[in-house]
C-alpha atoms as a PDB file:
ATOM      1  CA  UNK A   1     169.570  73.265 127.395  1.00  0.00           C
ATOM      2  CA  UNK A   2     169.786  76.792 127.671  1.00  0.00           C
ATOM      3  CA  UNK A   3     168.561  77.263 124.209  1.00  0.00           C
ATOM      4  CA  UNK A   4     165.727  75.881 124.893  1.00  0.00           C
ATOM      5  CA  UNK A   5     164.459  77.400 127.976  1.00  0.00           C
ATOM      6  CA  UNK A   6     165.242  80.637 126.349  1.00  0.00           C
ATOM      7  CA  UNK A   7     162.825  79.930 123.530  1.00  0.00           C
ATOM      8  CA  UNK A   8     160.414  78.742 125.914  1.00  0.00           C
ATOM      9  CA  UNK A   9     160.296  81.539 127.592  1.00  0.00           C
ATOM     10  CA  UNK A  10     160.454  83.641 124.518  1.00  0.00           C
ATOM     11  CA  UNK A  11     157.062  81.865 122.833  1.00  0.00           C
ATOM     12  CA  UNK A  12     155.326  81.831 126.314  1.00  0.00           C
ATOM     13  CA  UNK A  13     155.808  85.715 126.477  1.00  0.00           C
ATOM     14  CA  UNK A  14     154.586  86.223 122.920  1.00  0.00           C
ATOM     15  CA  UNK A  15     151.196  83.933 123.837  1.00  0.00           C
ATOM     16  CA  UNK A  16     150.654  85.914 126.844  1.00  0.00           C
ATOM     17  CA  UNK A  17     150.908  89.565 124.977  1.00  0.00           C
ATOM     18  CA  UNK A  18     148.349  88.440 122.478  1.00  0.00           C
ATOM     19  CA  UNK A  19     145.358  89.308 124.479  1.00  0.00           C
ATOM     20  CA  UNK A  20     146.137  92.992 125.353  1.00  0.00           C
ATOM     21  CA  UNK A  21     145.904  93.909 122.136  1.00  0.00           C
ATOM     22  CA  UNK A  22     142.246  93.039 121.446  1.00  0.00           C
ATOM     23  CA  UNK A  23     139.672  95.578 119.899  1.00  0.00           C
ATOM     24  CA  UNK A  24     136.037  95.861 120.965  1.00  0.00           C
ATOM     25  CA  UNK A  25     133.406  98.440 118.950  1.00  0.00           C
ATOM     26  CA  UNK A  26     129.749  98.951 119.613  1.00  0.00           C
ATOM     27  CA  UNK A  27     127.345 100.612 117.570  1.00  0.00           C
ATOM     28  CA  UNK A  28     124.702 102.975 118.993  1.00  0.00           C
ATOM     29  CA  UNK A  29     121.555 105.010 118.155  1.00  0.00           C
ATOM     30  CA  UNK A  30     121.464 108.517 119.530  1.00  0.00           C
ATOM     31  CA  UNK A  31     119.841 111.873 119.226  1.00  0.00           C
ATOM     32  CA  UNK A  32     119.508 115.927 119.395  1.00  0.00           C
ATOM     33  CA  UNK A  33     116.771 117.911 120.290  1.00  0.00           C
ATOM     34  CA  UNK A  34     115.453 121.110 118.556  1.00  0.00           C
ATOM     35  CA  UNK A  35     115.340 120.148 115.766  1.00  0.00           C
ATOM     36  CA  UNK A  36     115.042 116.323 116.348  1.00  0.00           C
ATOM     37  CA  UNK A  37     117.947 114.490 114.674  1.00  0.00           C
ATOM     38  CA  UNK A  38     118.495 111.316 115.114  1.00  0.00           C
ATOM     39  CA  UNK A  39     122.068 109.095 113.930  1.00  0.00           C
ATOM     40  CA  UNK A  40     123.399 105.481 113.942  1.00  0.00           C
ATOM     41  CA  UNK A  41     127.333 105.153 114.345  1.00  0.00           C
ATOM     42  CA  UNK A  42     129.219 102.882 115.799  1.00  0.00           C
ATOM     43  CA  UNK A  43     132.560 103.795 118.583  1.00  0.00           C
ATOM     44  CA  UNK A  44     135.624 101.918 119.554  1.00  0.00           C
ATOM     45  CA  UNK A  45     134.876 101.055 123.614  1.00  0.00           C
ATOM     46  CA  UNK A  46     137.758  99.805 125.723  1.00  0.00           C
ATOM     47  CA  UNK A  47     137.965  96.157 126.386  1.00  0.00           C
ATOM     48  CA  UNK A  48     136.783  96.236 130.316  1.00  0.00           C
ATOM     49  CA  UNK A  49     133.450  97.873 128.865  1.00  0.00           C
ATOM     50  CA  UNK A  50     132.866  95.188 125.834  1.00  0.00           C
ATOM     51  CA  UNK A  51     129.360  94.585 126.492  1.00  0.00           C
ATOM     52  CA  UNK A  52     126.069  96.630 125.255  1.00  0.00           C
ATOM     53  CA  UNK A  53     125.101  97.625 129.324  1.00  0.00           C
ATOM     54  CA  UNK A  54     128.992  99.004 130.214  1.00  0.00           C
ATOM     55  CA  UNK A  55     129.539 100.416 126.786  1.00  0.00           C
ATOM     56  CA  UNK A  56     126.401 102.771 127.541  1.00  0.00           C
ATOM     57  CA  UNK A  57     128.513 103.783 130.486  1.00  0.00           C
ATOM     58  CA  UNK A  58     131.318 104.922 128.643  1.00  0.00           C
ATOM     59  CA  UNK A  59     129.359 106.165 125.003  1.00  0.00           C
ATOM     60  CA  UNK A  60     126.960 107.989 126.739  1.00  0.00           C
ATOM     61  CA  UNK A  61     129.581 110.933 128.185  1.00  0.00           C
ATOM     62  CA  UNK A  62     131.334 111.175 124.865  1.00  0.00           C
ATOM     63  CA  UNK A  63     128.328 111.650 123.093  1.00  0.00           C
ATOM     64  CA  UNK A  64     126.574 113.721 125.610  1.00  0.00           C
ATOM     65  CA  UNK A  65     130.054 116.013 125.077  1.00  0.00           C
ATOM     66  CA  UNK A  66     129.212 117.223 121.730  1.00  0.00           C
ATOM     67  CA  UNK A  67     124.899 117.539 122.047  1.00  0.00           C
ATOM     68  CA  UNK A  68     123.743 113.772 121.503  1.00  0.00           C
ATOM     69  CA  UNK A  69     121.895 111.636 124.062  1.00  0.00           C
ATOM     70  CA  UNK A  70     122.862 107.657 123.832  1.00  0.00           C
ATOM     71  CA  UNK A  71     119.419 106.054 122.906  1.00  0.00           C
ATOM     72  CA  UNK A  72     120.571 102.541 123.354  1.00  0.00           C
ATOM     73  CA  UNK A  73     123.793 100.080 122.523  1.00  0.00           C
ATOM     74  CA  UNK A  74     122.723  97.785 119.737  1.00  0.00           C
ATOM     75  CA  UNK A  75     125.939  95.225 120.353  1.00  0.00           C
ATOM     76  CA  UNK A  76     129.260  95.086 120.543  1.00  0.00           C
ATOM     77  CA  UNK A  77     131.350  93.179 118.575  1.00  0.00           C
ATOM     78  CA  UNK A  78     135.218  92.788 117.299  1.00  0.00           C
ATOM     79  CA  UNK A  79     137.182  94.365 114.405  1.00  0.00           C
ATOM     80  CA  UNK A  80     135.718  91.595 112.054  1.00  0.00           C
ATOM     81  CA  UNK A  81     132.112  93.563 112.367  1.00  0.00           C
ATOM     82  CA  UNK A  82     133.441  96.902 111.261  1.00  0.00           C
ATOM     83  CA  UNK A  83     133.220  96.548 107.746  1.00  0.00           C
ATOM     84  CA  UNK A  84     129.797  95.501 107.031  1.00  0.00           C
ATOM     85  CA  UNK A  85     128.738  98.745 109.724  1.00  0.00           C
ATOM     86  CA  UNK A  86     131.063 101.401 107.744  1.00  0.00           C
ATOM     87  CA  UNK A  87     128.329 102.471 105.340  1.00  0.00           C
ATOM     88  CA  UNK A  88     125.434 102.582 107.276  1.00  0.00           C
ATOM     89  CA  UNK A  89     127.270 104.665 110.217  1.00  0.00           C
ATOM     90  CA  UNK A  90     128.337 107.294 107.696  1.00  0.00           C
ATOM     91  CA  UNK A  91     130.158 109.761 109.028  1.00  0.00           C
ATOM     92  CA  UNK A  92     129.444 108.646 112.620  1.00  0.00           C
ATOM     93  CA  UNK A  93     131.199 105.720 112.237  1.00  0.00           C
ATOM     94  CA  UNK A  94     134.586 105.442 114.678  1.00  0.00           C
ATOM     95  CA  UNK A  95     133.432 109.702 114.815  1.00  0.00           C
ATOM     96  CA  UNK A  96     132.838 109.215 118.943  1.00  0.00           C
END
């Protein structure tokens, strides 16, 4: 009887640590003035801010850090939309 509670317990604590552990990425459009240059990438975002309005919130400081003003949030999305961004985000991609 023991046994089994203890397992119980064991796969109920399992199930409930899955969810901390998710990912959520956005990708972004930004620029520079003088000279204009403009740049597509895309930026892990923590979970509380996985939508396009609240990941503008936390891109737009990051990016504002190093010269570039956030343009817009195209989408976030999970680790399963990384790969087919990689290429086009160059070497802006996970950069910010």
């Amino acid at each position: 009887m023991k046994m089994k509670r203890l397992i119980t317990l064991a796969t109920l604590a399992l199930v409930l640590a899955g969810p901390a552990t998710a990912e959520c990425y956005a990708d972004y459009k930004a620029k520079r003035d003088e000279p204009l240059q403009l740049h597509y990438g895309v930026a892990q975002v923590s979970d509380a801010n996985c939508s396009p309005g609240a990941a503008e919130g936390e891109l737009a400081p990051r990016l504002a850090a190093d010269g570039w003003t956030l343009l817009t949030v195209l989408s976030t999305f999970g680790p399963e939309g990384l790969e087919e961004r990689k290429a086009s985000a160059g070497e802006f991609f996970l950069r910010y």
